[in-house]
Every structure is written in structure tokens, then in C-alpha cells.
C-alpha atoms as a PDB file:
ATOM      1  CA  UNK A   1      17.042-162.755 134.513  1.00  0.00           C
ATOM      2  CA  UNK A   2      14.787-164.788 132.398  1.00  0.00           C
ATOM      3  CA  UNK A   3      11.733-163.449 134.211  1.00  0.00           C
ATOM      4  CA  UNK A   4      12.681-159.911 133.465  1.00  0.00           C
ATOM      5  CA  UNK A   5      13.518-160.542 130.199  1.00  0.00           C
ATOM      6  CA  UNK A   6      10.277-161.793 130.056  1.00  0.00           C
ATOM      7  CA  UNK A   7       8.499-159.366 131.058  1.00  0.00           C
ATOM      8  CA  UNK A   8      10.679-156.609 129.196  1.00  0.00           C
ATOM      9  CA  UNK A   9       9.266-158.427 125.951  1.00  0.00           C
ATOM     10  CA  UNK A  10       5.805-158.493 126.975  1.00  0.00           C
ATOM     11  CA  UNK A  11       5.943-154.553 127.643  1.00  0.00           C
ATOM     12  CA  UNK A  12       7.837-154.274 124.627  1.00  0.00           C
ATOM     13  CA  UNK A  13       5.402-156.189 122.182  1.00  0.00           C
ATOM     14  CA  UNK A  14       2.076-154.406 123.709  1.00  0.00           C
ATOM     15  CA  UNK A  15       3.716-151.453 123.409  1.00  0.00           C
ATOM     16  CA  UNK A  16       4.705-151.980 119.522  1.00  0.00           C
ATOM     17  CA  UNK A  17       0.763-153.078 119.290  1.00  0.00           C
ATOM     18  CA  UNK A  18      -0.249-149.622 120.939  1.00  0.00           C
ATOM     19  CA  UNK A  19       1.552-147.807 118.412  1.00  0.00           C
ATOM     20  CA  UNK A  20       0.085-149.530 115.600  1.00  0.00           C
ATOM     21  CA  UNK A  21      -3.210-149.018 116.537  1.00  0.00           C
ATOM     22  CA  UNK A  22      -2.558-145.388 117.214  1.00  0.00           C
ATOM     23  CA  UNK A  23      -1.281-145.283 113.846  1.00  0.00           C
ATOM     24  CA  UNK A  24      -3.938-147.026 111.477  1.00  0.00           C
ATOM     25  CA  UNK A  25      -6.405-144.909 113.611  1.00  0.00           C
ATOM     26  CA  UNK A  26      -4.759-141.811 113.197  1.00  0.00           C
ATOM     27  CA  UNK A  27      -4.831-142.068 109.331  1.00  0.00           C
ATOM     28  CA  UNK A  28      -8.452-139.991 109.162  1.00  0.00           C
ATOM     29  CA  UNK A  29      -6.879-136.792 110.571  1.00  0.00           C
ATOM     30  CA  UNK A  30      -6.456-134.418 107.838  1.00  0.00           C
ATOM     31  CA  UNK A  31      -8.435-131.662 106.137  1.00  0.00           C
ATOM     32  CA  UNK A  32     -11.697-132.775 104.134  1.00  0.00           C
ATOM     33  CA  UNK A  33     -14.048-130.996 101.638  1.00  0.00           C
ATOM     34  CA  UNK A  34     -17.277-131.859 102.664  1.00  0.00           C
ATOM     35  CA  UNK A  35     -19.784-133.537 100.757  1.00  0.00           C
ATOM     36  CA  UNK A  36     -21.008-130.422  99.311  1.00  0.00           C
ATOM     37  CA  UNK A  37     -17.581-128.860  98.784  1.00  0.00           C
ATOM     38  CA  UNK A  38     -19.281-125.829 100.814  1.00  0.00           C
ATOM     39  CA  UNK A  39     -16.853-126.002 103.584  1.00  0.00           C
ATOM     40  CA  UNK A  40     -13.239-127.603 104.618  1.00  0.00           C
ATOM     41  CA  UNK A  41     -13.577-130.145 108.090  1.00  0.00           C
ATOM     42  CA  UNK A  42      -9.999-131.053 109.917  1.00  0.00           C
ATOM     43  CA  UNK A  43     -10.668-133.747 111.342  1.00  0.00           C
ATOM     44  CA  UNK A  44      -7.751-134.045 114.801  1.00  0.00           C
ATOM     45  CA  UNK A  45      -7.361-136.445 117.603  1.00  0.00           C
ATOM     46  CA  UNK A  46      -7.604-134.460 121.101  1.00  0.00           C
ATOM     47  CA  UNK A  47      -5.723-135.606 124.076  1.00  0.00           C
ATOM     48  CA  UNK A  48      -8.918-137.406 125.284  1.00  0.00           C
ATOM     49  CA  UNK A  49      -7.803-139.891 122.210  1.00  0.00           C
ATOM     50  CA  UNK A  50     -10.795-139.746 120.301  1.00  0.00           C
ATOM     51  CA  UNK A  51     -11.657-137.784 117.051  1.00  0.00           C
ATOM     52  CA  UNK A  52     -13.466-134.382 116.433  1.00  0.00           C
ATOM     53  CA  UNK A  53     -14.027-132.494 113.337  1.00  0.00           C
ATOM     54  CA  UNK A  54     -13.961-128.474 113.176  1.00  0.00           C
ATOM     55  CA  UNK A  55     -14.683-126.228 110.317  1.00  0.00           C
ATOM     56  CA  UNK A  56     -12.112-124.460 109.232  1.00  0.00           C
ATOM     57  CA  UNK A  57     -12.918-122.817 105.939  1.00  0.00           C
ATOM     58  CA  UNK A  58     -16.336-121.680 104.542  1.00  0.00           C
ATOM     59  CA  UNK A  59     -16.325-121.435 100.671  1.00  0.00           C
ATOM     60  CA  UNK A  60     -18.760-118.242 101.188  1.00  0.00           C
ATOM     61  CA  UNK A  61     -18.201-117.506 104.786  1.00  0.00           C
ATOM     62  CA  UNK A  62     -20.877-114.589 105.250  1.00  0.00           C
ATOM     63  CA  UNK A  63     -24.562-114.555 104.918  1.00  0.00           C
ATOM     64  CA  UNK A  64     -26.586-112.506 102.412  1.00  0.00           C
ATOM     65  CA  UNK A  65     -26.039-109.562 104.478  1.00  0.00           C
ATOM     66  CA  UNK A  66     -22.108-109.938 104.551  1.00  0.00           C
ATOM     67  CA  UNK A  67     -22.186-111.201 108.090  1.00  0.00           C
ATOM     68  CA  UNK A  68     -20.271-113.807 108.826  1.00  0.00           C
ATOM     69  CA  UNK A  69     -22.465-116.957 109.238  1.00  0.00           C
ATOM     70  CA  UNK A  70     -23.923-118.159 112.500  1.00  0.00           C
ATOM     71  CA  UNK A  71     -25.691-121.031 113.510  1.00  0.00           C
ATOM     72  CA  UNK A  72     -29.518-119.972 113.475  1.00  0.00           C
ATOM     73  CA  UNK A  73     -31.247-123.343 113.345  1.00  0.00           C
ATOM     74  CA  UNK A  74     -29.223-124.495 116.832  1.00  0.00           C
ATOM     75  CA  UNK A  75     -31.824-125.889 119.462  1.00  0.00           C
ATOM     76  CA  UNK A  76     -29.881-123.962 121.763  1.00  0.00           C
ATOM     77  CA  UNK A  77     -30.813-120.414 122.000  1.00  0.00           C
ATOM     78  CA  UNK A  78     -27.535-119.290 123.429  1.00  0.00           C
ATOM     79  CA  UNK A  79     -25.485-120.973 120.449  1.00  0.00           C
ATOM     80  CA  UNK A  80     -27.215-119.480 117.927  1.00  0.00           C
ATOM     81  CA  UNK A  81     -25.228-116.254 117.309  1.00  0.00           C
ATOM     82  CA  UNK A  82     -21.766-118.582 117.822  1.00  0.00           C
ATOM     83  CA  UNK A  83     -20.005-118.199 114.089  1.00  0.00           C
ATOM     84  CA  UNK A  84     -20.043-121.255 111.793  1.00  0.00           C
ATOM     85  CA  UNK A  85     -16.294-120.942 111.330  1.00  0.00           C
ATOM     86  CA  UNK A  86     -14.363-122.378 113.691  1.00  0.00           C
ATOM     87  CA  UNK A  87     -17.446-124.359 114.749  1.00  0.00           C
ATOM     88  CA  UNK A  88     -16.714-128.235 116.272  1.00  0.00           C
ATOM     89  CA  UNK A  89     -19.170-130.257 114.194  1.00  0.00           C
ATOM     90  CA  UNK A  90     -17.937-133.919 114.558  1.00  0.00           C
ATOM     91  CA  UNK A  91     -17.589-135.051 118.517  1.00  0.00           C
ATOM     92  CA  UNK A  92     -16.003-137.671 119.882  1.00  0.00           C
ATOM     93  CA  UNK A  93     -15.604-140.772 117.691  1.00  0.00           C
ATOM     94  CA  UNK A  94     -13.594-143.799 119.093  1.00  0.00           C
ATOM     95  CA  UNK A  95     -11.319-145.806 116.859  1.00  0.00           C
ATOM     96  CA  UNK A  96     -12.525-149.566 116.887  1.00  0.00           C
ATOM     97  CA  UNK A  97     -10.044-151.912 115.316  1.00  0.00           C
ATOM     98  CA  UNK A  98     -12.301-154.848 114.675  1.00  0.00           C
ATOM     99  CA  UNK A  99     -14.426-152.701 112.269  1.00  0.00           C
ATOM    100  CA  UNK A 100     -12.048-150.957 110.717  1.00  0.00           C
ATOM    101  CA  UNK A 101     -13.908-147.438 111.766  1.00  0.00           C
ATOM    102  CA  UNK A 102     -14.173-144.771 113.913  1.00  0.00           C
ATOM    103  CA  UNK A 103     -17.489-144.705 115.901  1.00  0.00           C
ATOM    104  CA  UNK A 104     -19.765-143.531 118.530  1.00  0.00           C
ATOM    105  CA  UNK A 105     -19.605-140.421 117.699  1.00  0.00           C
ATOM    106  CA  UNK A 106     -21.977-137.360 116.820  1.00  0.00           C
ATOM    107  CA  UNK A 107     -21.935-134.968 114.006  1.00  0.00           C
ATOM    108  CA  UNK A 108     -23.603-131.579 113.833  1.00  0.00           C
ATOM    109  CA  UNK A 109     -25.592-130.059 110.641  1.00  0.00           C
ATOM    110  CA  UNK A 110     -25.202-126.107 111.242  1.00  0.00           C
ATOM    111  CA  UNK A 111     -27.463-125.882 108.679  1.00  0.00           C
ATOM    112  CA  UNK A 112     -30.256-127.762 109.841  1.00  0.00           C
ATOM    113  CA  UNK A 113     -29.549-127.454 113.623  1.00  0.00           C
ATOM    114  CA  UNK A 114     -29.678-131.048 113.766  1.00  0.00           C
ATOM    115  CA  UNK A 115     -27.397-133.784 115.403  1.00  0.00           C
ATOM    116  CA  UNK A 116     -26.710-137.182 114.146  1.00  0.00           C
ATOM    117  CA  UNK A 117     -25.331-140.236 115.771  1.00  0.00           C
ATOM    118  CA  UNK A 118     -22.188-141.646 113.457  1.00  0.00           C
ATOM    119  CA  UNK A 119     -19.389-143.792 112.244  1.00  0.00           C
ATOM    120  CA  UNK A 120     -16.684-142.906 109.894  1.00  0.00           C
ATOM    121  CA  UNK A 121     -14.296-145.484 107.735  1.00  0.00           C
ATOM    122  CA  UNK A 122     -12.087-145.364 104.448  1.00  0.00           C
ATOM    123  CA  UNK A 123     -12.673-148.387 101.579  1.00  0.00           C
ATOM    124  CA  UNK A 124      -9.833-150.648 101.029  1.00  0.00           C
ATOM    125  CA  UNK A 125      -6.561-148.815 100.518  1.00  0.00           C
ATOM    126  CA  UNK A 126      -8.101-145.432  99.266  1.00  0.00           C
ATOM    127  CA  UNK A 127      -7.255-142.588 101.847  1.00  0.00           C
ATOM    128  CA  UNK A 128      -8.033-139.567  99.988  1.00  0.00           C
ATOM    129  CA  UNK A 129     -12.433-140.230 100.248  1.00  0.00           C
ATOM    130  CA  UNK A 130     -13.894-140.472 103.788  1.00  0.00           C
ATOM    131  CA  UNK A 131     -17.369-141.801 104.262  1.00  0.00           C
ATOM    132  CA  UNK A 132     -19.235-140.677 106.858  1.00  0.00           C
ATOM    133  CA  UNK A 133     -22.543-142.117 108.068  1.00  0.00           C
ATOM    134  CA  UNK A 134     -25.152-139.569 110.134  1.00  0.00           C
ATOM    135  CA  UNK A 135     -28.367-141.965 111.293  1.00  0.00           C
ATOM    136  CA  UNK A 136     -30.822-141.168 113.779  1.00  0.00           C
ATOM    137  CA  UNK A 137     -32.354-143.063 116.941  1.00  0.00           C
ATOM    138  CA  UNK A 138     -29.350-145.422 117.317  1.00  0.00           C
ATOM    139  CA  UNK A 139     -30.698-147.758 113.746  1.00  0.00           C
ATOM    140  CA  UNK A 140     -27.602-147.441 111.912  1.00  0.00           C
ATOM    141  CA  UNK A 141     -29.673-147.582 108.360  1.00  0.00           C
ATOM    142  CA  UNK A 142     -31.630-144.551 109.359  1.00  0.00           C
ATOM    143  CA  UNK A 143     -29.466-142.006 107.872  1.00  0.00           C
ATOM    144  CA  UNK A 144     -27.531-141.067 105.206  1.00  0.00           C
ATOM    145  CA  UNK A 145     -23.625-141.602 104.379  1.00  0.00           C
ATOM    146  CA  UNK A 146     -21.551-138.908 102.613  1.00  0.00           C
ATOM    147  CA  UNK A 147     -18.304-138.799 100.981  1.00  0.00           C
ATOM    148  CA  UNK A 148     -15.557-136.539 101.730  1.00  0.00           C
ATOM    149  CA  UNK A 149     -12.670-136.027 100.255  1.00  0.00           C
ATOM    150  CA  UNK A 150      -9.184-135.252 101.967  1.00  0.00           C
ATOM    151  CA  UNK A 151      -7.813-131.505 100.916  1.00  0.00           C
ATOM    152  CA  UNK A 152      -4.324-132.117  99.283  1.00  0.00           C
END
């Protein structure tokens, strides 16, 4: 009986520390201007468990021709007619507890057609600004870090 009990506490307790951790890492989902305030980013975990960012409203949508805007610049031939809206620009960042960020990731400039390695992570208490840090070639001060700021 005491074994069980045990071992019903020790499932119980990692458990309770799973939860937690889904929690405090869930806090960056929401909707975010960007730093430009050209566009609005949600920002959702998918059932992989990591984090991905998709643009979900343009604040001019359409090109100088009234078409809706496309990804030109892409490297990719074949992606460059795909529309910006609806477009997955932030990939696959991990939550990592000790640094109090989510990382790993990459995020996508549609208007540059270039792809940056990246971390993301709030200061202090303050929920409502994101940074986000885009750096190049794995050197983490190789980049630049923007702030975005959570749609209320």
C-alpha cells in the first residue's frame, strides 16, 4: 500500500510539473502586431508541442496592382505566387524552461525572402511586448531583435 501510494505521488507531482510548464510556455500564444504594425502574427502551439507563427491580417493586404500579396522574394520558385496571408512565418520554436524562452526556431521575412534562425522571450512580468531575435549562421548576436506587441 505504501509502495503504491508512493508511486501514485510521484505520477501525481510530475504530472502537476508537466502542467506548469505547459502553462508558463503557453503564455506567448496570442495575436501580435509586428514590429512594423504592417501585419497581425498568432502565434499557436501545434500538436507537435512546439510554437509557429502565421499571418493572419495584412494592414494593406494587396499589392499596387490590387492583388493580393504574394511572396516574390521566396528562394523557392514554386512558393512564390503562395499569398502572404495566411502564410506560416515563425516554425517550430521549443519552450526551454531554464532560459525562460522559446528557441530553436526559424522565422521567415516575406519581404526579403529570407530566413532567420531565432529565440523568442517576454521581460519580467510584462506579457503584452514580445521580443523576438532573427540572427544568422547560428551567432546569436548576428541579427536583430524586434518587439511585438500582443493584439488586445
Amino acid at each position: 500500500m505504501t509502495r503504491l501510494f508512493t508511486l501514485l505521488i510521484l505520477i501525481s507531482s510530475s504530472w502537476i510539473g508537466t502542467m506548469a510548464q505547459t502553462a508558463q510556455s503557453d503564455e506567448v500564444r496570442g495575436t501580435y502586431w509586428n514590429a512594423e504594425k504592417t501585419s497581425h502574427i498568432r502565434i499557436y502551439r501545434a500538436k507537435n508541442g512546439k510554437y509557429y507563427g502565421k499571418i493572419e491580417y495584412l494592414k494593406e493586404p494587396n499589392d499596387e496592382n490590387g492583388n493580393p500579396k504574394t511572396d516574390p522574394e521566396n528562394p523557392d520558385k514554386e512558393l512564390r505566387s503562395r499569398s502572404r496571408l495566411g502564410m506560416v512565418i515563425m516554425n517550430s520554436f521549443s519552450w526551454n524552461e531554464s532560459e525562460s524562452r522559446w528557441q530553436d526556431g526559424t522565422i521567415y521575412d516575406p519581404v526579403s525572402g529570407n530566413t532567420y534562425d531565432g529565440y523568442m522571450y517576454f521581460e519580467g512580468d510584462n506579457r503584452t511586448v514580445l521580443y523576438l531575435r532573427g540572427y544568422m549562421l547560428g551567432m546569436t548576436w548576428l541579427g536583430r531583435t524586434s518587439e511585438w506587441t500582443r493584439v488586445e
